[in-house]
Protein backbone atom coordinates (compact mmCIF):
# COMPACT_ATOMS: atom_id res chain seq x y z
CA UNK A 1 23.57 1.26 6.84
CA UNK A 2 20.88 3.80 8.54
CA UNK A 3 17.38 2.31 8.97
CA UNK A 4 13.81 3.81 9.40
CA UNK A 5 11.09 2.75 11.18
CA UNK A 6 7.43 2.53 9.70
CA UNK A 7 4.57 3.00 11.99
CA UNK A 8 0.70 2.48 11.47
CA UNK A 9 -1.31 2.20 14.14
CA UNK A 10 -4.88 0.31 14.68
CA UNK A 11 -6.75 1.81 17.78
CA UNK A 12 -9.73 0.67 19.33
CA UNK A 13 -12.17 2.71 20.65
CA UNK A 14 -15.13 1.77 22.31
CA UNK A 15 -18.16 4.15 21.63
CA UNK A 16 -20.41 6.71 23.53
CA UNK A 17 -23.40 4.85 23.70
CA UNK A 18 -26.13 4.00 26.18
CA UNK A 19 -26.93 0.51 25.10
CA UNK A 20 -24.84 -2.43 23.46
CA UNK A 21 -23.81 -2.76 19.76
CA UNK A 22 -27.00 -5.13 18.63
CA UNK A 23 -28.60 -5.16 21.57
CA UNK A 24 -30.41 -3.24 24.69
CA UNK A 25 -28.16 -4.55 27.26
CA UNK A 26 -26.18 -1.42 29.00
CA UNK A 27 -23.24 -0.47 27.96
CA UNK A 28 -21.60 0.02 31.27
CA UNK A 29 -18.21 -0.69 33.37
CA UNK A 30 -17.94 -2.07 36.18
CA UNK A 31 -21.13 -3.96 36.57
CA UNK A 32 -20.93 -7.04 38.41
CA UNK A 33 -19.71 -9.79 36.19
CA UNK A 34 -21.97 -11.32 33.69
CA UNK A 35 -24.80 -9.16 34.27
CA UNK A 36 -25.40 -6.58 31.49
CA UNK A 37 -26.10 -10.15 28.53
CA UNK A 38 -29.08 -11.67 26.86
CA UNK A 39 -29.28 -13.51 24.48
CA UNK A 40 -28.02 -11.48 21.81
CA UNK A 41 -24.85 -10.45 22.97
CA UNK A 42 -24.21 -14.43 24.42
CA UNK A 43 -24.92 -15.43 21.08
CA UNK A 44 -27.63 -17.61 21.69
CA UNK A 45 -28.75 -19.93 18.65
CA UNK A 46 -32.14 -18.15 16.73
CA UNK A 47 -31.03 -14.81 18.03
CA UNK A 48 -31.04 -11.99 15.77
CA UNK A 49 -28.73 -8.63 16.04
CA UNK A 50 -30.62 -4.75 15.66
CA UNK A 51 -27.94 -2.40 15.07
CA UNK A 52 -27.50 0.44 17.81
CA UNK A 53 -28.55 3.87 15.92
CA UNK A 54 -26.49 5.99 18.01
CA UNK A 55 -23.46 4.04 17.79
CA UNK A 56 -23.77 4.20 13.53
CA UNK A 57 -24.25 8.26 14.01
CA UNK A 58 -20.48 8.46 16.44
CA UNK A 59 -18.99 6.64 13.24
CA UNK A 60 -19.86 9.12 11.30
CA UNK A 61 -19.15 11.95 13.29
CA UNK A 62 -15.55 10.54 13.82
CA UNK A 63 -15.23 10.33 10.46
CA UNK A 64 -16.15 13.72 9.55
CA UNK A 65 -13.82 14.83 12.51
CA UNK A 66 -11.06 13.16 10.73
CA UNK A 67 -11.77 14.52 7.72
CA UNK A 68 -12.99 10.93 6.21
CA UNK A 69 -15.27 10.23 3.26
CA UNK A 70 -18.73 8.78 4.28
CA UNK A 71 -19.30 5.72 1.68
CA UNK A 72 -22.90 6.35 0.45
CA UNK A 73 -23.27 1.91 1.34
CA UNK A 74 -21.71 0.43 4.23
CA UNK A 75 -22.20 -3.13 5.21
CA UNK A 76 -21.20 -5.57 8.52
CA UNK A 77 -19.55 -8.34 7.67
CA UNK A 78 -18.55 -12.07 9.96
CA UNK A 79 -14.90 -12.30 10.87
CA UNK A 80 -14.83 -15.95 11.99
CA UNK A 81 -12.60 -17.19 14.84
CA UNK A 82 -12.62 -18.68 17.64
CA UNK A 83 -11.67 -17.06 20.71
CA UNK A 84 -13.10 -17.84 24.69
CA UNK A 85 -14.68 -14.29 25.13
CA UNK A 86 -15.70 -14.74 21.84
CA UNK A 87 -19.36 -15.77 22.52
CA UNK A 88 -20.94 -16.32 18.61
CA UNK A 89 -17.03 -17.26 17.45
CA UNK A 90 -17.62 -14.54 14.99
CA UNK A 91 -17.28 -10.89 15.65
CA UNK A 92 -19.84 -8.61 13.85
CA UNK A 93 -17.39 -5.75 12.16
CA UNK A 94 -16.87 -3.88 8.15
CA UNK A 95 -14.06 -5.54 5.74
CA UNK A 96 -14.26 -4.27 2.00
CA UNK A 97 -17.43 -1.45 2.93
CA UNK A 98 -16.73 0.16 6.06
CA UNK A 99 -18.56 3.50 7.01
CA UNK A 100 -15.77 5.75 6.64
CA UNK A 101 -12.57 6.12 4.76
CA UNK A 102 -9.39 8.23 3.36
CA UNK A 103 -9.19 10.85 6.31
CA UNK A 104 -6.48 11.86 7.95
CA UNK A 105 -5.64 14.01 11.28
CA UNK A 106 -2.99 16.59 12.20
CA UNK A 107 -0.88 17.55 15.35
CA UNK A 108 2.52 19.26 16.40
CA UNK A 109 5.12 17.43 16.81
CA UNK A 110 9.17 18.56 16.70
CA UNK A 111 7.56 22.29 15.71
CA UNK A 112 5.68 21.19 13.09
CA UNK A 113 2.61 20.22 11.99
CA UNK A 114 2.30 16.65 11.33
CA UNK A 115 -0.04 14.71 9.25
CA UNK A 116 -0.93 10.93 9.47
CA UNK A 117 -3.39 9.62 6.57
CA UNK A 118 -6.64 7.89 8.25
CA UNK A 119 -7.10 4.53 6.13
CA UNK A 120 -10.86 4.03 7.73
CA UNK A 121 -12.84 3.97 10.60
CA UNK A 122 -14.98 1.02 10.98
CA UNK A 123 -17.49 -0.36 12.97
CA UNK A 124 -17.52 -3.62 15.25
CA UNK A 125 -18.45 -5.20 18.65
CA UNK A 126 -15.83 -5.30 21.21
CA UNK A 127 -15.41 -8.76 23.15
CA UNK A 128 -16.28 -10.09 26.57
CA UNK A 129 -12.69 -10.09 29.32
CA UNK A 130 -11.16 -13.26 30.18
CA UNK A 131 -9.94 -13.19 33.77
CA UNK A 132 -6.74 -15.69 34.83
CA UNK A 133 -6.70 -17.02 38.33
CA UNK A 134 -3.90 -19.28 39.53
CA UNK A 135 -6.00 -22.96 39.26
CA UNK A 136 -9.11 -21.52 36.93
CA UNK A 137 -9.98 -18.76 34.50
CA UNK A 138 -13.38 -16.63 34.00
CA UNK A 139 -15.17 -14.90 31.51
CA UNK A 140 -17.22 -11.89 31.69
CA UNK A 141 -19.30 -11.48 28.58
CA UNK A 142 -20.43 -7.94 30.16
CA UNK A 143 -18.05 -6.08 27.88
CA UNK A 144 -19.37 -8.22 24.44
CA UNK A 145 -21.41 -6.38 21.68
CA UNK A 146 -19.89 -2.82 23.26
CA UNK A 147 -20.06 -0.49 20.08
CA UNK A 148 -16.18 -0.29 19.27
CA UNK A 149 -14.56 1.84 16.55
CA UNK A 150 -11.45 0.35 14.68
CA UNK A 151 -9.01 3.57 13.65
CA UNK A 152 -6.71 2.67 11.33
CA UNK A 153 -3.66 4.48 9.68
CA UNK A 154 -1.68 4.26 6.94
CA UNK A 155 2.20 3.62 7.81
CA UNK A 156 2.60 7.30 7.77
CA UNK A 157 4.55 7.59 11.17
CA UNK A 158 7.93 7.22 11.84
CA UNK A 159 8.92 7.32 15.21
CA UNK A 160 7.60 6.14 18.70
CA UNK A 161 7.58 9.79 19.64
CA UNK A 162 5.43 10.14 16.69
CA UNK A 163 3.20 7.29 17.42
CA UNK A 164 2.36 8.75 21.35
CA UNK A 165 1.72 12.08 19.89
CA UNK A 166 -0.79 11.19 17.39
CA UNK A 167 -2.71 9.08 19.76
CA UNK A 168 -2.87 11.55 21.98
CA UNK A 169 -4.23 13.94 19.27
CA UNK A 170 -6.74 11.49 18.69
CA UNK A 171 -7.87 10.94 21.70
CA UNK A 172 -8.41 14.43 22.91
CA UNK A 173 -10.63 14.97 19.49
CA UNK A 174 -12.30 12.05 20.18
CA UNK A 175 -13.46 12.68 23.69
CA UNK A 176 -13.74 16.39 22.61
CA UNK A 177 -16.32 15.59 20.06
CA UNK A 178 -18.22 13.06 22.49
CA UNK A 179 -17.61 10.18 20.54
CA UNK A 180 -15.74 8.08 23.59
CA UNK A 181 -14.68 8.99 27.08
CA UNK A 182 -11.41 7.21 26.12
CA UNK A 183 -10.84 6.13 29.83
CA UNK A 184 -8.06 3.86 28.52
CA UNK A 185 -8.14 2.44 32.74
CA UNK A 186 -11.63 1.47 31.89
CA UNK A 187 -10.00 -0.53 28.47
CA UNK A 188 -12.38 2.30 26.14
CA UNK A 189 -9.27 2.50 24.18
CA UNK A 190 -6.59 0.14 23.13
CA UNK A 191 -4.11 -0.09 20.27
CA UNK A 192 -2.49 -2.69 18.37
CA UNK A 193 0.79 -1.55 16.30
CA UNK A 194 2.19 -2.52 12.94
CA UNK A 195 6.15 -1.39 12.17
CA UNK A 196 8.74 -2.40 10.32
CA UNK A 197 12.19 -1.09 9.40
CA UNK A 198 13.76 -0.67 6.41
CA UNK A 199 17.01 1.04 4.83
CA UNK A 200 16.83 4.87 5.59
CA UNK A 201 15.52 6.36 1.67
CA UNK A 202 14.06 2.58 0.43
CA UNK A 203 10.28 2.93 -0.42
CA UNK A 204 9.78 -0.72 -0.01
CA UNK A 205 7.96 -2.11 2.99
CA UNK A 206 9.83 -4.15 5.50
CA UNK A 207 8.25 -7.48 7.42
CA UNK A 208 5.42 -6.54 9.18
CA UNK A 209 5.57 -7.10 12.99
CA UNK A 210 1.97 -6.74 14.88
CA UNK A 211 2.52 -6.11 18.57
CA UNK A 212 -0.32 -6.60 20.88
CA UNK A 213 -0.98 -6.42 24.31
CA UNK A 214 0.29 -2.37 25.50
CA UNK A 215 -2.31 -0.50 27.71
CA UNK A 216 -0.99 2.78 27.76
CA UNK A 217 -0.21 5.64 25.10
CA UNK A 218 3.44 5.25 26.89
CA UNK A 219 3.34 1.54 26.84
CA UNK A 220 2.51 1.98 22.73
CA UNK A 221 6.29 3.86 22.96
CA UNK A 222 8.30 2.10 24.96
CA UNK A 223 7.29 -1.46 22.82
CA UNK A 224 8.27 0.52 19.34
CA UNK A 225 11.50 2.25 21.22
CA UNK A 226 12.18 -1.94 21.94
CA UNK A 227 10.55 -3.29 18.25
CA UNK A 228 12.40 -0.40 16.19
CA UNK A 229 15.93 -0.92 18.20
CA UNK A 230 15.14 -5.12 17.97
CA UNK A 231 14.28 -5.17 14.00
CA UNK A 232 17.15 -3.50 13.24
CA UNK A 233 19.45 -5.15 15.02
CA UNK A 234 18.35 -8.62 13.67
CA UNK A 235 18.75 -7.00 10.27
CA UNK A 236 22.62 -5.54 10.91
CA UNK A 237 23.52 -8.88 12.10
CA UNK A 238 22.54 -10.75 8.99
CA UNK A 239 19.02 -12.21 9.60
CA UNK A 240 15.43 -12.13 8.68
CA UNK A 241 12.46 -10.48 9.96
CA UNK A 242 8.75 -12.39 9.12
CA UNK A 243 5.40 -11.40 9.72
CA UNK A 244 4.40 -12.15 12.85
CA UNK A 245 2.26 -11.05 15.83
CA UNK A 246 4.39 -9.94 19.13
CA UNK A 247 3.02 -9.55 22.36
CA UNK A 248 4.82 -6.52 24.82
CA UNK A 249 5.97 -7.63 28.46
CA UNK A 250 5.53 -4.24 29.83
CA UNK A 251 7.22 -5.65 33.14
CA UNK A 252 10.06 -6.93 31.32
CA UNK A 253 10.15 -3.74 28.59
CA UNK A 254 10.37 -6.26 26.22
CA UNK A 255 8.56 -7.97 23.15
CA UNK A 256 8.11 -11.98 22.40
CA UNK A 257 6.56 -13.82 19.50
CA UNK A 258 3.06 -14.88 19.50
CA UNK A 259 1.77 -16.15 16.13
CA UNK A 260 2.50 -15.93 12.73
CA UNK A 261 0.74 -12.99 11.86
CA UNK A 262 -2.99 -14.35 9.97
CA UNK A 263 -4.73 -12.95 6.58
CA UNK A 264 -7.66 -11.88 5.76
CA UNK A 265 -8.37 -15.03 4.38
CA UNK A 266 -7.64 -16.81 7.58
CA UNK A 267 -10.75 -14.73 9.01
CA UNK A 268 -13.07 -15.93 6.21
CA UNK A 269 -15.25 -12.97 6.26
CA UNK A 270 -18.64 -13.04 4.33
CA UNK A 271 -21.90 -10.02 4.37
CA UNK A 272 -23.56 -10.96 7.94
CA UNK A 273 -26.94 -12.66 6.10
CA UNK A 274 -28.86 -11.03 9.26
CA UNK A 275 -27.82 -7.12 8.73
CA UNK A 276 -28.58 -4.87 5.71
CA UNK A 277 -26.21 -2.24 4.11
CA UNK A 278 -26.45 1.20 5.62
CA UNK A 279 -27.14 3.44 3.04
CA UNK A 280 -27.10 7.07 5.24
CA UNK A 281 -29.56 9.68 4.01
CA UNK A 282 -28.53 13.53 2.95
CA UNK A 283 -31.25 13.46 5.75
CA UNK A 284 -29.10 11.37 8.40
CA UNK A 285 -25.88 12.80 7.63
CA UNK A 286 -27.25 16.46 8.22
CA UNK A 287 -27.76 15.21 11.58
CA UNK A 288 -24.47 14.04 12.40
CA UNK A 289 -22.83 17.12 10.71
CA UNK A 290 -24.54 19.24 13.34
CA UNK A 291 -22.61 17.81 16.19
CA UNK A 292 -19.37 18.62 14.63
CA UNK A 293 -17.31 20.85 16.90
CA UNK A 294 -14.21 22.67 16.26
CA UNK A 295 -11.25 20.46 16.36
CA UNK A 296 -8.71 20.85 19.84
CA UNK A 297 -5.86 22.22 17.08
CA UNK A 298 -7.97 24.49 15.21
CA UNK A 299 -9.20 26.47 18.24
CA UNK A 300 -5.39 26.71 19.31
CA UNK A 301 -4.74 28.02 16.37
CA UNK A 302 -8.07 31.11 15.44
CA UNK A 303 -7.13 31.50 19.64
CA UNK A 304 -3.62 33.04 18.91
CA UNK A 305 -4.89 34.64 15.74
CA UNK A 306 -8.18 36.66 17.27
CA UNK A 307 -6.96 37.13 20.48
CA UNK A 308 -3.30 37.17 19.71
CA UNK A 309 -2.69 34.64 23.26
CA UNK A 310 0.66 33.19 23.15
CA UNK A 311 1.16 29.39 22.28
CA UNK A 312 1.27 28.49 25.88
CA UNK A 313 -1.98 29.89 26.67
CA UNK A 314 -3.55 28.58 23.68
CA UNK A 315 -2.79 25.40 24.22
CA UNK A 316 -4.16 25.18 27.67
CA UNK A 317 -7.91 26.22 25.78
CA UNK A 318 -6.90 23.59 23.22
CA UNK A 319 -7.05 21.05 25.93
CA UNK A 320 -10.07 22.28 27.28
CA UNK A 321 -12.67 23.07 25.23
CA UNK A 322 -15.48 24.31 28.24
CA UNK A 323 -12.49 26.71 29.84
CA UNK A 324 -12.10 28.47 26.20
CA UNK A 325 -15.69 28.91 25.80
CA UNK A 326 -15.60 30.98 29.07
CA UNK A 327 -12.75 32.44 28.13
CA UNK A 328 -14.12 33.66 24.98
CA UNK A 329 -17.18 35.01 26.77
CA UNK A 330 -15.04 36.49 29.41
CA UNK A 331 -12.72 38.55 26.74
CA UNK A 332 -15.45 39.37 24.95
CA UNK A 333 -15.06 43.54 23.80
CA UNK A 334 -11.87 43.55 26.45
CA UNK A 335 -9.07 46.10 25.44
CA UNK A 336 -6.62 43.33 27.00
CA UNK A 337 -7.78 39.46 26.03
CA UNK A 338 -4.49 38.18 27.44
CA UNK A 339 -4.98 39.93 30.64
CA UNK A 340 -8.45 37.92 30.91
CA UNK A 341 -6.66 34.57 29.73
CA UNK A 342 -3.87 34.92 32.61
CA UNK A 343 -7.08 35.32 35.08
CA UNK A 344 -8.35 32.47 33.58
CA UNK A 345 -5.79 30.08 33.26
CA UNK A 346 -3.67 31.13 36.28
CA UNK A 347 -6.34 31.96 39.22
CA UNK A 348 -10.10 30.74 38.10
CA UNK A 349 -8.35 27.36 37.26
CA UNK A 350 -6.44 27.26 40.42
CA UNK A 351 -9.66 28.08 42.66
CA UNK A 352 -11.82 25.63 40.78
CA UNK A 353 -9.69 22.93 41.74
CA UNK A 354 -8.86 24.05 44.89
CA UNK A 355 -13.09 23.85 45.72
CA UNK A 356 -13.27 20.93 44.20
CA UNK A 357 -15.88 22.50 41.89
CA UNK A 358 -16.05 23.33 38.35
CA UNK A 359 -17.31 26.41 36.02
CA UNK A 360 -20.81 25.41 36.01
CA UNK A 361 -21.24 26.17 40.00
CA UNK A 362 -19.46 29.83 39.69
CA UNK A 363 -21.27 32.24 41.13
CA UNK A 364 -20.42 35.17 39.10
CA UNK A 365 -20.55 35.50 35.22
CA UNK A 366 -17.46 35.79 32.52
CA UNK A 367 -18.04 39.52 32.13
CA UNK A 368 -17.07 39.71 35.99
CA UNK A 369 -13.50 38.57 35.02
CA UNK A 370 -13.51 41.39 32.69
CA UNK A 371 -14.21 43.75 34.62
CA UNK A 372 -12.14 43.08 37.50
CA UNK A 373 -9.08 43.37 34.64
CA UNK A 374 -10.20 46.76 33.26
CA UNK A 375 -10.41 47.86 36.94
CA UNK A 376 -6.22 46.86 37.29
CA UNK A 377 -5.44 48.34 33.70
CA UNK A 378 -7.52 51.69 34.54
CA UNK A 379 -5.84 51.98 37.72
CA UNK A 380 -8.26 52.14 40.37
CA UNK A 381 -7.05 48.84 42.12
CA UNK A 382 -3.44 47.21 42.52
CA UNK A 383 -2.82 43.70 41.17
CA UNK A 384 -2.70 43.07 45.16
CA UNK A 385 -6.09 44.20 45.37
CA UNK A 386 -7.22 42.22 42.73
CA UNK A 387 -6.54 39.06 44.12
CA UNK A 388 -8.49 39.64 46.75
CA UNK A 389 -11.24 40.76 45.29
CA UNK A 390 -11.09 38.00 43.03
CA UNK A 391 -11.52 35.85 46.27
CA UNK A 392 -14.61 37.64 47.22
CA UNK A 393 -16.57 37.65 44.09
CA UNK A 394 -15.86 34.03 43.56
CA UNK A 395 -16.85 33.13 47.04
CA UNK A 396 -20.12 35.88 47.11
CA UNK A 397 -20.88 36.21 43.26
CA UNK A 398 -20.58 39.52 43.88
CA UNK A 399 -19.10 41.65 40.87
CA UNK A 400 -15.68 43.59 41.28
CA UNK A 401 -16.71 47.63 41.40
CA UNK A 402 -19.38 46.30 44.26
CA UNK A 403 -16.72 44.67 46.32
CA UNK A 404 -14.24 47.72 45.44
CA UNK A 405 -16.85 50.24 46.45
CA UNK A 406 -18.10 48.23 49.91
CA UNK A 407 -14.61 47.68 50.92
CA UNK A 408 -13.30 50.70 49.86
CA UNK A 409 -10.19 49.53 47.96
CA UNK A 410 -10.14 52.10 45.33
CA UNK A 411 -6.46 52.30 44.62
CA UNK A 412 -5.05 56.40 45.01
CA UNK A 413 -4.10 57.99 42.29
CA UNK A 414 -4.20 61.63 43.54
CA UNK A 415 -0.50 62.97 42.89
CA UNK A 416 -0.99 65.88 45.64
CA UNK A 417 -2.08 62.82 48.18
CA UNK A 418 0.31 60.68 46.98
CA UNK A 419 3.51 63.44 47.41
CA UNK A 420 2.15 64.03 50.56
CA UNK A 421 2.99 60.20 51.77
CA UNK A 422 6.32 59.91 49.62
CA UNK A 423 7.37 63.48 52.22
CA UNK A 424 6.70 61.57 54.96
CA UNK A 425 8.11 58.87 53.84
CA UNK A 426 11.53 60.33 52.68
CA UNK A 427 11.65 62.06 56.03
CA UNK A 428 11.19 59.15 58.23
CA UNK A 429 13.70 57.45 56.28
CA UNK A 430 17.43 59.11 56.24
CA UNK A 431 19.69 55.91 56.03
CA UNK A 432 17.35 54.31 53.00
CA UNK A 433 17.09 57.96 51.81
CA UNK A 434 21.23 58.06 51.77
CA UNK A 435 21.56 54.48 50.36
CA UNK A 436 19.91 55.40 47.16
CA UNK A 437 21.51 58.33 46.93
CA UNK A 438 24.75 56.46 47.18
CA UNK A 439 23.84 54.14 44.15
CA UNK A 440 21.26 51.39 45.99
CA UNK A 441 19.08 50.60 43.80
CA UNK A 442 17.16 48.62 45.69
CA UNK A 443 16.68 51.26 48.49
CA UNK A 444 13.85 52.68 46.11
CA UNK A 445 11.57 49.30 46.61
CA UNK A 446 11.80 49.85 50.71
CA UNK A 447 11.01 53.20 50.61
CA UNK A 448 8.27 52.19 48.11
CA UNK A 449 7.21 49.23 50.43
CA UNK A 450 6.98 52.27 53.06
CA UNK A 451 4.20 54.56 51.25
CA UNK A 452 2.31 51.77 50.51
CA UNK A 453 2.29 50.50 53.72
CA UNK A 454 1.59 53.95 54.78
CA UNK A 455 -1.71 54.81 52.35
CA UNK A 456 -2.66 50.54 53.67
CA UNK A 457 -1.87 49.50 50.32
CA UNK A 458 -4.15 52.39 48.54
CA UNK A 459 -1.72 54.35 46.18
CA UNK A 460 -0.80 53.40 42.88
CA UNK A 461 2.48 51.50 43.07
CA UNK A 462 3.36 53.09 39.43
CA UNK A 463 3.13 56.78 40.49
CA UNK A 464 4.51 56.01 44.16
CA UNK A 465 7.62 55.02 42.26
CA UNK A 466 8.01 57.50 39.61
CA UNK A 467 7.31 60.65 42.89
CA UNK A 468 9.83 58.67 44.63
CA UNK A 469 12.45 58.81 42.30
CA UNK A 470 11.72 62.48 41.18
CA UNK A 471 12.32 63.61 44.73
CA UNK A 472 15.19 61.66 45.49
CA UNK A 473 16.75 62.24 42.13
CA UNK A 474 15.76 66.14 42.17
């Protein structure tokens, strides 16, 4: 019997704020431990929570980035247990009225474009960070009351392939639209995974198996690669699968049981008696739709259609939304938009990282780029040339035709000049001459190589060639 594997994912991501969830403490890593609390976010008896503005407008954004419905009333809600970083032994988060729901996002994946449904996004406070030494533990409540986003799909995916592609997906339209930084080294973004597996065509829903515990987007494949190949192999053999909640042993590359997997009931939620509903205004919402931004596969996508850029290209702007805006700007009214893109992506990238410095400290504008490619297309400077004029006006600022015109690197395209050197040429050169002649190909680029040389790299390499070949040929 063939099996499948279904996949929904819960991801955690903590939000782009300045302050805390319900209170003003920063919302900052790294801080020495224990320093960034108050009362509030120690859960202090008589305390009461303020919710962080900010973090309920990045809720809404993501949803609207993910193509979610915005409930017109959302409400927090207690989800009781107790836990050591767990400083109130509830956690503030949404259960039956979260802020958004029904979205969904797409991605490639296997040449096509995939689609996993978006269940909700809801709002809750991260935890505080329990630290294990070998005689004691600590806690560091610095990370409690963080703003955190809960992302959670339907079972629509189907591989661990799958599973790292849409996370990655997310994460780049995530950090794309500012909701998170989504430094997952920093813990801003963890996942949990549900699968199951059940015979390849059944509709019905295997056990449920929670793993916990993976830090990485490659950690979240390797522990369903293990899960998928374990389930079913427990299932060929004759047993059972439960619910349950594993952990993954990324050392190991394996997964063990934790817990029988809880309820909702177990949680006992009820409304938290200190919060209101959110009921967001046409007025809020308004602004939160103004910081939408075009989605990372989208811009791919008009890229290759207005500019007609290959995929390859494309998808370098896709994952990087400031080098496509100057892009854009740079190709602006150019006859040859994929001649900009290759300066772009191939030598203003390469520089920039080379300096150490990014496209804000350039010295020279987009338009610059443009120029120096309608200067190579029109012919009045070699690709060599280019390059180094490239150099210049990225070290000076100063713009292509000045650097052409001060150095005098206007390329030669005068055919009388240019026959002229190819005589000279041809005459210094019997044996190469003869070798072409004879059927060497290749004679023609050292003779070539010669002119060039010759005119110190000044005459067009097209019509050297095609004088060349006339003469020898004739």
């Amino acid at each position: 019997m063939q099996y499948e594997a279904v996949i929904g994912l819960e991801t955690h991501v903590q939000l782009k704020t300045k302050s805390k969830m319900w209170c003003g403490c920063a919302n900052e890593f790294g801080a020495p431990p224990n320093t960034n609390v108050c009362p509030v976010c120690l859960g202090l008896p008589g305390v009461l929570p303020v919710a962080n503005e900010e973090a309920l407008r990045l809720t809404a954004l993501t949803g609207l980035l993910l193509h979610c419905e915005i409930p017109p009333v959302a409400k927090f809600d207690r989800k009781n247990y107790f836990y050591p970083d767990m400083p109130k032994n509830y956690q503030i988060t949404q259960y039956d009225q979260p802020s958004t729901v029904n979205g969904w996002l797409e991605f490639e994946f296997e040449g096509r474009l995939a689609r996993v449904r978006i269940t909700r996004a809801h709002l809750e406070e991260d935890v505080g960070k329990s630290f294990h030494f070998e005689r004691h533990s600590g806690l560091d409540f610095n990370r409690a009351g963080v703003p955190l986003l809960e992302i959670v799909s339907e079972p629509d995916i189907t591989s661990a392939d799958m599973a790292y592609e849409y996370l990655n997906a997310l994460k780049e339209t995530l950090i794309q639209g500012g909701v998170s930084d989504c430094d997952m080294e920093k813990g801003m973004v963890r996942c949990d995974v549900n699968v199951s597996v059940r015979p390849a065509g059944d509709t019905r829903l295997g056990a449920k198996i929670e793993i916990k515990n993976m830090n990485s987007f490659s950690g979240v494949r390797r522990a369903l690669e293990y899960e998928i190949e374990r389930q079913i192999s427990v299932l060929k053999s004759g047993g059972t699968l439960q619910q349950e909640t594993r952990r993954w042993d990324d050392a190991a590359g394996i997964t063990e049981t934790m817990r029988t997997k809880e309820d909702a009931h177990d949680y006992r939620y009820f409304p938290d008696p200190d919060l209101m509903p959110f009921e967001p205004s046409t007025e809020w919402m308004e602004t939160v739709r103004a910081r939408l931004i075009e989605l990372p596969l989208e811009r791919k996508r008009r890229l290759m259609r207005d500019y007609q850029l290959p995929a390859s290209d494309a998808e370098v702007f896709k994952h990087d939304a400031e080098l496509s805006r100057y892009f854009e700007t740079a190709a602006s009214g150019a006859k040859n938009p994929k001649a900009v893109a290759n300066w772009v992506i191939n030598n203003l990238r390469a520089r920039l990282v080379e300096k150490g410095s990014s496209l804000a400290d350039l010295k020279f504008q987009p338009a610059a780029l443009r120029e120096l490619t309608e200067l190579v297309e029109n012919g009045q400077i070699s690709s060599k040339m280019a390059q180094d004029v490239f150099i210049e006006m990225f070290d000076t600022g100063q713009s292509p035709r000045a650097i052409v015109e001060k150095k005098g690197l206007a390329q030669v395209s005068d055919t009388g000049a240019i026959e002229q050197l190819c005589d000279t040429v041809i005459a210094a050169n019997p044996g190469p001459v003869t070798d072409f002649k004879g059927g060497k190909a290749a004679a023609l680029n050292f003779l070539k190589g010669q002119v060039m040389k010759l005119s110190k790299g000044r005459a067009n390499p097209g019509i050297v060639g095609q004088i060349l070949e006339r003469k020898l040929k004739g």
